[in-house]
Protein backbone atom coordinates (compact mmCIF):
# COMPACT_ATOMS: atom_id res chain seq x y z
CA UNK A 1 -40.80 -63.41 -39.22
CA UNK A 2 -37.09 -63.92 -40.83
CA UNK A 3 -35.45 -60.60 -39.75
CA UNK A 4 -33.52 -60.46 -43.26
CA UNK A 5 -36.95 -60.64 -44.91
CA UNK A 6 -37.70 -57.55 -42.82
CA UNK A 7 -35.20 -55.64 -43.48
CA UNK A 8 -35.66 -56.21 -47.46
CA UNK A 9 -38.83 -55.35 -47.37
CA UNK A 10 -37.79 -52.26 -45.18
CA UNK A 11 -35.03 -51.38 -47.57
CA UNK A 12 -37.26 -51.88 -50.68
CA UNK A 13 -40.14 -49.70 -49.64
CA UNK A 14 -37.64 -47.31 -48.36
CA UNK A 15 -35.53 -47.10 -51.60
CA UNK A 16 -37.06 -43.69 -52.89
CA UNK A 17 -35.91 -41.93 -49.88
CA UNK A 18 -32.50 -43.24 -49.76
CA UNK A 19 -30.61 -40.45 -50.06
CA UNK A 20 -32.39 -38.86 -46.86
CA UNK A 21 -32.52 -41.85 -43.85
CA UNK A 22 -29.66 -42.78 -42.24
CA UNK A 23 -30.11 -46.91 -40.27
CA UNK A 24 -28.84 -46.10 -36.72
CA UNK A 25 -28.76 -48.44 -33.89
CA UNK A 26 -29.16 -51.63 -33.42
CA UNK A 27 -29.42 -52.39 -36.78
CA UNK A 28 -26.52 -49.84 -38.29
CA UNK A 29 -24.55 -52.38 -36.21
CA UNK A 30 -25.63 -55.33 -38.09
CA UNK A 31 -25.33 -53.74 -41.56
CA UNK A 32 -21.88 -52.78 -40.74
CA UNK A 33 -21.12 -56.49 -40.80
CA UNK A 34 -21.73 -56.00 -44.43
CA UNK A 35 -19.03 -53.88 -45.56
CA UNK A 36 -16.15 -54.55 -47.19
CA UNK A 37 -13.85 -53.30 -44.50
CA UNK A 38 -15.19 -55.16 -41.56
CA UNK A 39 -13.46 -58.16 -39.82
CA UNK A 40 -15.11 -61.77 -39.97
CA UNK A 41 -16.17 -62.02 -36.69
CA UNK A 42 -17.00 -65.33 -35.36
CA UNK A 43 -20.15 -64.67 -32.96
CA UNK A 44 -23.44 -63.20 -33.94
CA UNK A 45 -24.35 -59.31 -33.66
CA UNK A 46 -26.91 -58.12 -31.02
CA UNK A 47 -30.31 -58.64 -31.87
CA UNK A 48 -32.83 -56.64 -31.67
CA UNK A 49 -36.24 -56.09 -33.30
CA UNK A 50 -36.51 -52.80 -34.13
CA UNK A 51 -35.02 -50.82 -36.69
CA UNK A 52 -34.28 -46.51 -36.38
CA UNK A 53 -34.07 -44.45 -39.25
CA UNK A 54 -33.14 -41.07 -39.10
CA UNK A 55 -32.92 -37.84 -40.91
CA UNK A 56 -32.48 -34.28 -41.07
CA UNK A 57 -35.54 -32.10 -40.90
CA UNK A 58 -33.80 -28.47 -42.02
CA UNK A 59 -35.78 -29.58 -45.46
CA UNK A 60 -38.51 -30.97 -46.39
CA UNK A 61 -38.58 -34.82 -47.94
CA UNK A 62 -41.19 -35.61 -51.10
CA UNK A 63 -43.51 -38.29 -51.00
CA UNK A 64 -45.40 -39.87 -49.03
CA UNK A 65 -43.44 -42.65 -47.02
CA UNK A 66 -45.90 -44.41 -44.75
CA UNK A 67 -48.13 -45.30 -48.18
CA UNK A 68 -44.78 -46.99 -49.22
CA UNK A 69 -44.78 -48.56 -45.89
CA UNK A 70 -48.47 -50.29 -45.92
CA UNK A 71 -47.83 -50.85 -49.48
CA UNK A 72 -45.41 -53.43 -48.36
CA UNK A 73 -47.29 -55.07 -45.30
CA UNK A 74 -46.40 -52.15 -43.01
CA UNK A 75 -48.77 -51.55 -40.35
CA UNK A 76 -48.78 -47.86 -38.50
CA UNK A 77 -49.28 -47.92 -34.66
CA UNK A 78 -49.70 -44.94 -32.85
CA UNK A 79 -49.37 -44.03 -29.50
CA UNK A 80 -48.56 -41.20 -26.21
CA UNK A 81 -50.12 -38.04 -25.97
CA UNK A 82 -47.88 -35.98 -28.28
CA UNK A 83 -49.17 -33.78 -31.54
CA UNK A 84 -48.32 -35.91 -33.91
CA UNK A 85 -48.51 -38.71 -32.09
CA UNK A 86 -45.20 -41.37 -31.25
CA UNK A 87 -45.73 -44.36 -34.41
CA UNK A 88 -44.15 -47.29 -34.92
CA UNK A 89 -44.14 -49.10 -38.43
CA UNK A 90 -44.30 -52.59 -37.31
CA UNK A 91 -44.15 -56.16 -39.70
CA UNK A 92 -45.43 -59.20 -38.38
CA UNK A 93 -47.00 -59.73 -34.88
CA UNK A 94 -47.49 -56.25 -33.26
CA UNK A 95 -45.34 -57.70 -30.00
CA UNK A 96 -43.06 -60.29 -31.36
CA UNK A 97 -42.13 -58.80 -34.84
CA UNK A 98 -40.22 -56.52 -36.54
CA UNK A 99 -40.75 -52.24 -36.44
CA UNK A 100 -38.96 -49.82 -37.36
CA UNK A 101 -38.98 -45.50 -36.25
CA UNK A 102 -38.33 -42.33 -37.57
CA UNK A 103 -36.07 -40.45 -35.86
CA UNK A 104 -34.74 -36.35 -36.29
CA UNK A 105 -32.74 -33.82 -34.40
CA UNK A 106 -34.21 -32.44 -31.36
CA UNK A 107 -32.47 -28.82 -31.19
CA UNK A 108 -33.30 -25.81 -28.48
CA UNK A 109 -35.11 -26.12 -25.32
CA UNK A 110 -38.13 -28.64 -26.37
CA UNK A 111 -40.60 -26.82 -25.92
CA UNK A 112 -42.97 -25.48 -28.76
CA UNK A 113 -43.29 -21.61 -28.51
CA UNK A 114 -46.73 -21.28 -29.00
CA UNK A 115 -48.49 -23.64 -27.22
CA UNK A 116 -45.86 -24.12 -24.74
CA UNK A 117 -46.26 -28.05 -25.24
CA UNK A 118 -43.25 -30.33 -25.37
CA UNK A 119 -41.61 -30.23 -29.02
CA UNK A 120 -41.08 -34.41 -29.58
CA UNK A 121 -42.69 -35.19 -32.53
CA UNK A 122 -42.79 -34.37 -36.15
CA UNK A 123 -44.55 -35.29 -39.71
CA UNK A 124 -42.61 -35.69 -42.92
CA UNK A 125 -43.46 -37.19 -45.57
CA UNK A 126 -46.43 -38.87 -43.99
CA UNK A 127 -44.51 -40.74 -41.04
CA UNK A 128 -44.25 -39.43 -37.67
CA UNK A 129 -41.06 -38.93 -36.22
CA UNK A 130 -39.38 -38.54 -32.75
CA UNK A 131 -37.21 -35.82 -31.79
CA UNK A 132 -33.88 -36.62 -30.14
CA UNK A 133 -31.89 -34.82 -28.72
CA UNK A 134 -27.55 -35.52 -29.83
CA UNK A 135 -28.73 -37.38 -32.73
CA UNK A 136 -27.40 -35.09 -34.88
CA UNK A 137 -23.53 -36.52 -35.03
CA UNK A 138 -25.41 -39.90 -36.28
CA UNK A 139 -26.02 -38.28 -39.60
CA UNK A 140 -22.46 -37.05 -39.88
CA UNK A 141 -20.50 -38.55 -43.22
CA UNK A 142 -22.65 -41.86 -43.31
CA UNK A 143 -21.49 -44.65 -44.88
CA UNK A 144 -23.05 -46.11 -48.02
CA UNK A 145 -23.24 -50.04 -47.47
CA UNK A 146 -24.84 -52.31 -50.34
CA UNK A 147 -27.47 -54.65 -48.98
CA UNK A 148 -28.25 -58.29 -51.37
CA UNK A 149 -28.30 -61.61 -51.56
CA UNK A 150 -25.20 -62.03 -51.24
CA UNK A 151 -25.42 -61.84 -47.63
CA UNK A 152 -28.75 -63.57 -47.34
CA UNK A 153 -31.21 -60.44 -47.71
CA UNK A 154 -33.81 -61.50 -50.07
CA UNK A 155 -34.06 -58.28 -52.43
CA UNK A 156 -34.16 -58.78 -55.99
CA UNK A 157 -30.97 -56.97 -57.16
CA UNK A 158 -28.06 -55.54 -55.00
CA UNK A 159 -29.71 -51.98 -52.66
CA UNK A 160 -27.14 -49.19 -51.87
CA UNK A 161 -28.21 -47.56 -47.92
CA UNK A 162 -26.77 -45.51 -45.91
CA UNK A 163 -25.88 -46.19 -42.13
CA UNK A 164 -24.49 -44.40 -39.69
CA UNK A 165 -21.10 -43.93 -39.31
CA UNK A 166 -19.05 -46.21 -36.80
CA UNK A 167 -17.65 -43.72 -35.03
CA UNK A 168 -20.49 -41.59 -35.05
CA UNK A 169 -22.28 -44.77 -33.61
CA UNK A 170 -19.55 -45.19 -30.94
CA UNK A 171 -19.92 -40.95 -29.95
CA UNK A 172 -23.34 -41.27 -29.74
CA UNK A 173 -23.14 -43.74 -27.17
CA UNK A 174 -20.91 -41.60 -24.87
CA UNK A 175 -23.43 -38.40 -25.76
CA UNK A 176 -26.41 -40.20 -24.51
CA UNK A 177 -24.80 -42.54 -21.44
CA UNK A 178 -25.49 -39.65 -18.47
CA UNK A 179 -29.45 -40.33 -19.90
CA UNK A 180 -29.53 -43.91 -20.16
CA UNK A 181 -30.56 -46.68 -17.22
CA UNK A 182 -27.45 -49.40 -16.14
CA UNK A 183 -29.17 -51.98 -18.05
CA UNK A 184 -28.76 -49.64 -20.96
CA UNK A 185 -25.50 -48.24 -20.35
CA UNK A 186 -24.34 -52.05 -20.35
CA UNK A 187 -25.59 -53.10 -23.58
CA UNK A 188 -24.10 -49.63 -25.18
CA UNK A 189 -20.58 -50.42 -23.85
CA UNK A 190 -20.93 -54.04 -25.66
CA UNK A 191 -21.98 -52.70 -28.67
CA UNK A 192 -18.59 -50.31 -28.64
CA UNK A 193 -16.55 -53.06 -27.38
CA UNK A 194 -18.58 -55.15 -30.93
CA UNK A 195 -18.19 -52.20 -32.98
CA UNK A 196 -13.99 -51.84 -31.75
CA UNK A 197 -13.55 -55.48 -33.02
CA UNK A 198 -15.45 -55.01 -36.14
CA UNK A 199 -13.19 -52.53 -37.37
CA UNK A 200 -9.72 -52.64 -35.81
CA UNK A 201 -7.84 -51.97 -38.46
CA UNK A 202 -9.57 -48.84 -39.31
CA UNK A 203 -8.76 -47.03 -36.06
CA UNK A 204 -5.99 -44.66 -37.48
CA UNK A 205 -8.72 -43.61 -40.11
CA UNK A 206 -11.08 -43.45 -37.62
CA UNK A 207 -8.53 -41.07 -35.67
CA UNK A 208 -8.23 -38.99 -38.62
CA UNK A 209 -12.23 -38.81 -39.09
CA UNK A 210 -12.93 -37.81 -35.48
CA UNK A 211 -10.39 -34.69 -36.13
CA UNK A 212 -11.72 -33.98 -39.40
CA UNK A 213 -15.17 -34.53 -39.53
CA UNK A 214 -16.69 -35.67 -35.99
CA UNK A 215 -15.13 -33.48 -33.42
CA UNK A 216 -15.50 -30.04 -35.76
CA UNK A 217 -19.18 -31.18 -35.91
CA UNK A 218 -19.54 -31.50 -32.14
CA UNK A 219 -17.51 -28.22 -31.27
CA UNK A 220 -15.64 -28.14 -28.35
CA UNK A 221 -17.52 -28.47 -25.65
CA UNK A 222 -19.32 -32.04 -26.31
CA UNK A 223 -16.17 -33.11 -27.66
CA UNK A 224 -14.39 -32.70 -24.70
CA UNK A 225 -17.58 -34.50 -23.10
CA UNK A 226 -16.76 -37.66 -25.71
CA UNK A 227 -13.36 -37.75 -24.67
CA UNK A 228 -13.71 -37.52 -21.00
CA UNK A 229 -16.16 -40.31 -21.35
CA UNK A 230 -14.09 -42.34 -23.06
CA UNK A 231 -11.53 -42.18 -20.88
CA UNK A 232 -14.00 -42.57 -17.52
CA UNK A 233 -15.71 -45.21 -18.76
CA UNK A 234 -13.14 -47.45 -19.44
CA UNK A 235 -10.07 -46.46 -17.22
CA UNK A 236 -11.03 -50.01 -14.55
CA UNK A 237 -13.48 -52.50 -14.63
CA UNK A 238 -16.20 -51.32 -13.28
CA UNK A 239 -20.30 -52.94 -12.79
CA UNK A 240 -21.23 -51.71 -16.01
CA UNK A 241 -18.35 -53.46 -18.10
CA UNK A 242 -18.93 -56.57 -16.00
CA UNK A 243 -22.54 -56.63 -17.19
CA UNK A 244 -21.90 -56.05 -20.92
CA UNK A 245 -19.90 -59.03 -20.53
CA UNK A 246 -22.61 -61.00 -18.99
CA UNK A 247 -25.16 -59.93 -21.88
CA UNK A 248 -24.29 -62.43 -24.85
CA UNK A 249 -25.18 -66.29 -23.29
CA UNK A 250 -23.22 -67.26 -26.68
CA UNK A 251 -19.36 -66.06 -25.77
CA UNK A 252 -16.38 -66.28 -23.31
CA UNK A 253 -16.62 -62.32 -22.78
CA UNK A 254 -14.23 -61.05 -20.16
CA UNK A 255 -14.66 -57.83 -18.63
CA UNK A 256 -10.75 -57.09 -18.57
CA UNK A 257 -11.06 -57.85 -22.77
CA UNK A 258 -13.66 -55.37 -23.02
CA UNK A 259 -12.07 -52.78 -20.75
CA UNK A 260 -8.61 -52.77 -22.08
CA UNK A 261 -9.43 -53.38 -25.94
CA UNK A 262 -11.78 -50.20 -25.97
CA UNK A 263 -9.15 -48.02 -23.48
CA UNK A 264 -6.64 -49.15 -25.99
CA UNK A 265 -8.83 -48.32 -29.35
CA UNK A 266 -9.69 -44.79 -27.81
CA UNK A 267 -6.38 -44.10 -26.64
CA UNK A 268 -5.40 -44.34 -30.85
CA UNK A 269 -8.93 -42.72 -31.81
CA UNK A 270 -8.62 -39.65 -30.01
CA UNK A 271 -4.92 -39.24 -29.50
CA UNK A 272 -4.50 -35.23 -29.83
């Protein structure tokens, strides 16, 4: 299946709950191709198949979202040993296609008071939804990005979304690194490096977000873990740069362009 038809049929069944899911990951990074501000970049984004939504669970969301799901060729697959259990919303062949997840803050220590069980898994609005732990900054000042035609998504008018903030994409990444496997780690520091070229003429207003908005979110302490990370992580070139430039078969990625652009951008970002 055409991913663009996915994602309109996504964003269409989607649409009344708008104003409460966030895109994150992989494909927050392709939609932020689509706004205004970004730079024409020549090469094509990372792909990837599935598609996170997330949202805040201090209130509760109306409706019923997986009907809206099925309703438009959605199919619900459930799975683990969690109460509810871990679903995926998948489109098209169950191994091949396209799915997308619901994902919400994970706060405290996990595990459910009661029945002493591990806390990982929610229902809202008739979906079933993963706790994560830091995915909180993700749904800090979103941006609003119009999805259409115009950039080869086959809805029938124009569809405001919103998506995660590219900062707040970029933070995440250093939040969740100590938790993620080399392969991982790899493919996060090429989407920062993707996500540093995308915008690199926003980086003073990014500065000015990350004082205003991100870091005051964060509080000290994990901001002081962002910015040590930034600096660790790209201070030399290290095995996990050199593999991020080995990912995409499709460019002439150096590992001393990805080290010194992003020790450069953070340098400006988070410049006391």
């Amino acid at each position: 299946m055409n991913d663009l038809d996915a994602i309109a049929k996504l964003a269409q069944a989607l649409f009344p709950w708008r104003d409460h899911l966030v895109f994150i990951g992989g494909w927050a990074h392709r939609i932020h191709r689509f706004d205004p501000r970004a730079n024409k970049l020549e090469y094509q984004p990372v792909f990837t198949r599935d598609t996170d939504l997330a949202f805040a669970n201090r209130a509760p969301i109306e409706g019923d979202i997986k009907a809206a799901l099925i309703q438009h060729g959605f199919k619900e697959q459930l799975g683990g040993e969690h109460k509810p259990p871990v679903a995926y919303y998948t489109l098209g062949d169950e191994n091949g296609g396209f799915y997308a997840e619901f994902l919400t803050p994970l706060t405290g220590s996990g595990i459910k008071k009661k029945t002493r069980e591990q806390d990982a898994t929610m229902r809202m609005a008739g979906i079933s939804a993963q706790k994560i732990r830091n995915l909180d900054i993700l749904l800090v000042d979103p941006w609003v990005i119009t999805l259409g035609p115009q950039f080869g998504i086959p809805l029938p008018s124009s569809m405001d979304i919103k998506v995660a903030n590219p900062l707040c994409f970029i933070v995440q990444k250093f939040l969740i690194q100590k938790d993620r496997p080399v392969a991982k780690q790899a493919q996060d520091v090429l989407y920062i490096y993707d996500t540093i070229e995308l915008f690199g003429a926003l980086l003073e207003e990014f500065h000015e977000t990350w004082k205003g908005r991100i870091s005051p979110a964060l509080g000290n302490k994990l901001s002081d873990t962002v910015l040590r990370l930034s600096e660790s992580t790209f201070s030399n070139v290290n095995d996990v740069i050199r593999d991020a430039a080995r990912i995409p078969k499709n460019r002439k990625l150096l590992p001393e362009q990805i080290q010194q652009t992003c020790q450069l951008a953070f340098e400006i970002i988070f410049n006391k």
